[in-house]
N, C-alpha and C. Protein backbone atom coordinates (compact mmCIF):
# COMPACT_ATOMS: atom_id res chain seq x y z
N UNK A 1 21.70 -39.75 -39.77
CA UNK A 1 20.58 -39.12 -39.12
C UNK A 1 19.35 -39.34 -39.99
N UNK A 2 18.24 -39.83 -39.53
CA UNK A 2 17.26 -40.44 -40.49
C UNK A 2 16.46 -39.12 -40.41
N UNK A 3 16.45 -37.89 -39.93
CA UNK A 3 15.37 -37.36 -40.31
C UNK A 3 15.86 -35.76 -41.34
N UNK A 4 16.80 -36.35 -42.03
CA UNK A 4 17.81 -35.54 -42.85
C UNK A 4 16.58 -35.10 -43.86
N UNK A 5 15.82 -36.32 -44.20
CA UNK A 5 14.52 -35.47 -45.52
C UNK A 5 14.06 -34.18 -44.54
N UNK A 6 13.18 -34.72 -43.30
CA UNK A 6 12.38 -32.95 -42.83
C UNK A 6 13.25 -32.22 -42.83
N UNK A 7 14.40 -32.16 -42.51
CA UNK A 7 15.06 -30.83 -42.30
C UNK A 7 15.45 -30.52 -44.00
N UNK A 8 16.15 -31.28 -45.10
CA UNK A 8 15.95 -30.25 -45.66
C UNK A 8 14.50 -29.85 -46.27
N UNK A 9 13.78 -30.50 -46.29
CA UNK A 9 12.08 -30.11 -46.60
C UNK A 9 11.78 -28.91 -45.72
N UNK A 10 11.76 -28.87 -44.70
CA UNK A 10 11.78 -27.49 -44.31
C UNK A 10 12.44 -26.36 -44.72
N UNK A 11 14.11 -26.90 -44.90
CA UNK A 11 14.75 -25.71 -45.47
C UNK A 11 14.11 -25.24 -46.38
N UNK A 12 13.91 -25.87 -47.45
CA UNK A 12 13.42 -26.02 -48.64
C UNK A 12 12.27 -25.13 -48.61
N UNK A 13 11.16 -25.28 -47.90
CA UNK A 13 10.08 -24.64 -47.71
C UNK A 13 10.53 -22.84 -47.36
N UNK A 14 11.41 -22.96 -46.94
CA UNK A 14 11.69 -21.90 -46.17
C UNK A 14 12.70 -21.08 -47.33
N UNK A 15 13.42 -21.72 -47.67
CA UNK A 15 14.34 -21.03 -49.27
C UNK A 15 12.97 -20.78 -50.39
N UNK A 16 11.85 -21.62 -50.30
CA UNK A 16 10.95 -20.87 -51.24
C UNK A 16 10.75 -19.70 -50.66
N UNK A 17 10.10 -19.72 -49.88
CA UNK A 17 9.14 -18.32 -49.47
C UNK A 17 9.76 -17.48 -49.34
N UNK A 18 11.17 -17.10 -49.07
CA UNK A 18 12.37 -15.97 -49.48
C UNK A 18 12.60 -15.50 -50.90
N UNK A 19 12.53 -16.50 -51.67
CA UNK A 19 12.61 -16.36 -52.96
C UNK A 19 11.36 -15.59 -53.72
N UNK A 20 10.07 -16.54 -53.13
CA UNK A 20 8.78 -15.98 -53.87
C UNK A 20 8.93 -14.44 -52.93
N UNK A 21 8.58 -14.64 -51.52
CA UNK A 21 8.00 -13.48 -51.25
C UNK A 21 9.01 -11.90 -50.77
N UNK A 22 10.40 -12.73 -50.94
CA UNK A 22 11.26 -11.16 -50.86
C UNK A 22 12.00 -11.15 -51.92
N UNK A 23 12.59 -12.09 -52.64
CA UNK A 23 13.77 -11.86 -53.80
C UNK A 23 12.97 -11.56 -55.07
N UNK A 24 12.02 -11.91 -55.34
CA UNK A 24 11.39 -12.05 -57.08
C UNK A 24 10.84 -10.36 -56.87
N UNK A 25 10.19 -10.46 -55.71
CA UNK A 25 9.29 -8.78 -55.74
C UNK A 25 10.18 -7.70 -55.90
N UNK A 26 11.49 -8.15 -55.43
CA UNK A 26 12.34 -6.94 -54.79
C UNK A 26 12.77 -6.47 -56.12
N UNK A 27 12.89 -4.77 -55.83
CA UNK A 27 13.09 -3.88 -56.99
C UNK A 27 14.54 -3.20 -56.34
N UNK A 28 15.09 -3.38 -55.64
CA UNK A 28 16.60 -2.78 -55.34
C UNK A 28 16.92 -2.60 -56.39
N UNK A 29 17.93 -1.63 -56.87
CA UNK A 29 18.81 -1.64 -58.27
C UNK A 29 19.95 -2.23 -57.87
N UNK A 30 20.61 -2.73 -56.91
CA UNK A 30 21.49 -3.27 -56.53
C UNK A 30 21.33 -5.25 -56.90
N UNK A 31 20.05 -5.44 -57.25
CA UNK A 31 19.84 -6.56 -57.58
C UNK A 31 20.52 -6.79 -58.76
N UNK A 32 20.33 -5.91 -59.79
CA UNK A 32 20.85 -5.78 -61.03
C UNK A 32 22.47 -5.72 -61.29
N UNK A 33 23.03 -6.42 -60.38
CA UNK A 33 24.60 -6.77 -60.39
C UNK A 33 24.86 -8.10 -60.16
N UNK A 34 23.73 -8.71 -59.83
CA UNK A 34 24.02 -10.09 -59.63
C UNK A 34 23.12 -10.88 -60.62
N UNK A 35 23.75 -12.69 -60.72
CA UNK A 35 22.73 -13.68 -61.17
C UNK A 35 22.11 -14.15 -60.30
N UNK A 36 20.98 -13.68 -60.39
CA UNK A 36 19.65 -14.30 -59.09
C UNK A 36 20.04 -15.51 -58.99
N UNK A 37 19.52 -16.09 -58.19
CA UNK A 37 19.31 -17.96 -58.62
C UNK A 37 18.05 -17.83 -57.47
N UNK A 38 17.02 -17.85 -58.26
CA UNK A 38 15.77 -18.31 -57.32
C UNK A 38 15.10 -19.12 -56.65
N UNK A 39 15.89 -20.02 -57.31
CA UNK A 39 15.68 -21.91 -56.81
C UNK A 39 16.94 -22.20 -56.29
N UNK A 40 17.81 -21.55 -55.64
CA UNK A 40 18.38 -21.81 -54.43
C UNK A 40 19.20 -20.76 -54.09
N UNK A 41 18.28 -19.48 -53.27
CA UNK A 41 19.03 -18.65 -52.93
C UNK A 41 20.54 -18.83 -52.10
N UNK A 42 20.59 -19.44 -51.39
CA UNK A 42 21.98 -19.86 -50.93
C UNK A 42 23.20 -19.38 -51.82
N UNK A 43 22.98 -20.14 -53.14
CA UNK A 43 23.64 -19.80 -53.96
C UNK A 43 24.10 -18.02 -54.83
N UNK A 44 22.96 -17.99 -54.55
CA UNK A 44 22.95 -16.30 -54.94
C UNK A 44 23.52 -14.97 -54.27
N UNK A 45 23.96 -14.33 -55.22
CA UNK A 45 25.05 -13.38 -54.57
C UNK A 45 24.82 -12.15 -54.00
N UNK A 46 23.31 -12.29 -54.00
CA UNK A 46 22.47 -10.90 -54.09
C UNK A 46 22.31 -11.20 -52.17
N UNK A 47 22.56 -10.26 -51.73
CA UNK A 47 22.04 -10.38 -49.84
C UNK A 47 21.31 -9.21 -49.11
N UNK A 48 20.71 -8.40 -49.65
CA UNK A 48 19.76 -7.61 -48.99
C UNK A 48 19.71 -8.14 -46.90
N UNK A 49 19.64 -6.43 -46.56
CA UNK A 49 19.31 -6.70 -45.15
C UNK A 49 18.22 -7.54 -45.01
N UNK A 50 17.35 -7.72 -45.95
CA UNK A 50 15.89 -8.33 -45.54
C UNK A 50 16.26 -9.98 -45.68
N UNK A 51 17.45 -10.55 -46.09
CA UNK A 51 17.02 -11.79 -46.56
C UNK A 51 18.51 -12.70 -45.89
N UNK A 52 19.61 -11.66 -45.96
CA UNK A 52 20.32 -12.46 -45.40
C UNK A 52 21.04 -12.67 -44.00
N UNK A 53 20.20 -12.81 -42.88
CA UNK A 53 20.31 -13.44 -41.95
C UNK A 53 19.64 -14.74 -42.48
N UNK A 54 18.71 -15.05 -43.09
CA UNK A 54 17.87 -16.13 -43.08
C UNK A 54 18.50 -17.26 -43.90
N UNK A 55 19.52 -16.43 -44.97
CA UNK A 55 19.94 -17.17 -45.68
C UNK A 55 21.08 -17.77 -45.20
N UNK A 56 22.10 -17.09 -44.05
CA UNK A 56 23.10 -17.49 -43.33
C UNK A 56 22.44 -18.65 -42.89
N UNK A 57 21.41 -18.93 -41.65
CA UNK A 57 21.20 -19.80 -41.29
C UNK A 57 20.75 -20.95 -41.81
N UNK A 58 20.05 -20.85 -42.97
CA UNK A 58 19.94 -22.10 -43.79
C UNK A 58 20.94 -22.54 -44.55
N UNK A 59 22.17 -21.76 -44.46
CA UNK A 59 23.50 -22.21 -44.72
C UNK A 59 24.08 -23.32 -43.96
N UNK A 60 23.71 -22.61 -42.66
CA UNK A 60 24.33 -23.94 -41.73
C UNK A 60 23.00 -25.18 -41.29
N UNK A 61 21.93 -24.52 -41.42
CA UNK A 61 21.22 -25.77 -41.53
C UNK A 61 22.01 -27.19 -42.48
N UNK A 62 22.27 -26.54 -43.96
CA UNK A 62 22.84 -27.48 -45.03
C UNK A 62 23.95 -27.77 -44.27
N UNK A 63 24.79 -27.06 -43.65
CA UNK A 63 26.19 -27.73 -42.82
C UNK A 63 26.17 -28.66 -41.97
N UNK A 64 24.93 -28.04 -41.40
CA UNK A 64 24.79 -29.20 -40.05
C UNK A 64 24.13 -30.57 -40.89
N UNK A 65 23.17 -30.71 -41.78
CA UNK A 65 22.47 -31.66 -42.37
C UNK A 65 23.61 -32.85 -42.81
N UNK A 66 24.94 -32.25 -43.31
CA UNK A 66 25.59 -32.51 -43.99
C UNK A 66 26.67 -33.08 -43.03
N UNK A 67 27.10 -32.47 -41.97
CA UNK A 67 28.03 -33.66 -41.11
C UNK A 67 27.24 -34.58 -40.59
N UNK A 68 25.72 -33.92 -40.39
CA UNK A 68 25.18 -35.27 -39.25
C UNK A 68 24.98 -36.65 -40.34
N UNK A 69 25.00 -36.22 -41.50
CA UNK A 69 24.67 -37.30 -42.45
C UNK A 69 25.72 -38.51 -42.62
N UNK A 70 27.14 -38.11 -41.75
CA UNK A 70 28.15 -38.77 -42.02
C UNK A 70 28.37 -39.82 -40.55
N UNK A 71 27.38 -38.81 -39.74
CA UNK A 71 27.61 -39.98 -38.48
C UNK A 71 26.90 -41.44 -38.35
């Protein structure tokens, strides 16, 4: 699938602005049990109501990116 860069560039765009504008600000004390990873929330174990629906779906964005890459 040749247009595998925009999509993850979008993801991408879109895993920042979760990171900058809900994960770094956020003061939960529940944060404080996990290792952030701010440069790719996906990875991170931390899921607040505010962030992870968004992060589910850019999960499967990477899923879907990732079979269509094989067709």
């Amino acid at each position: 699938m040749k247009n595998n860069n925009i999509y993850k560039s979008w993801r991408d765009k879109l895993l920042l602005k979760v990171s900058e504008n809900i994960c770094k600000p956020c003061t939960d004390k529940r944060k404080e049990q996990y290792n952030i990873n701010y440069d790719n929330p996906i990875d991170c174990g931390c899921r607040c109501d505010r962030v992870n629906r968004i992060l589910e779906n850019a999960r499967f964005i990477d899923e879907d990116i990732e079979r269509y890459s094989k067709e």
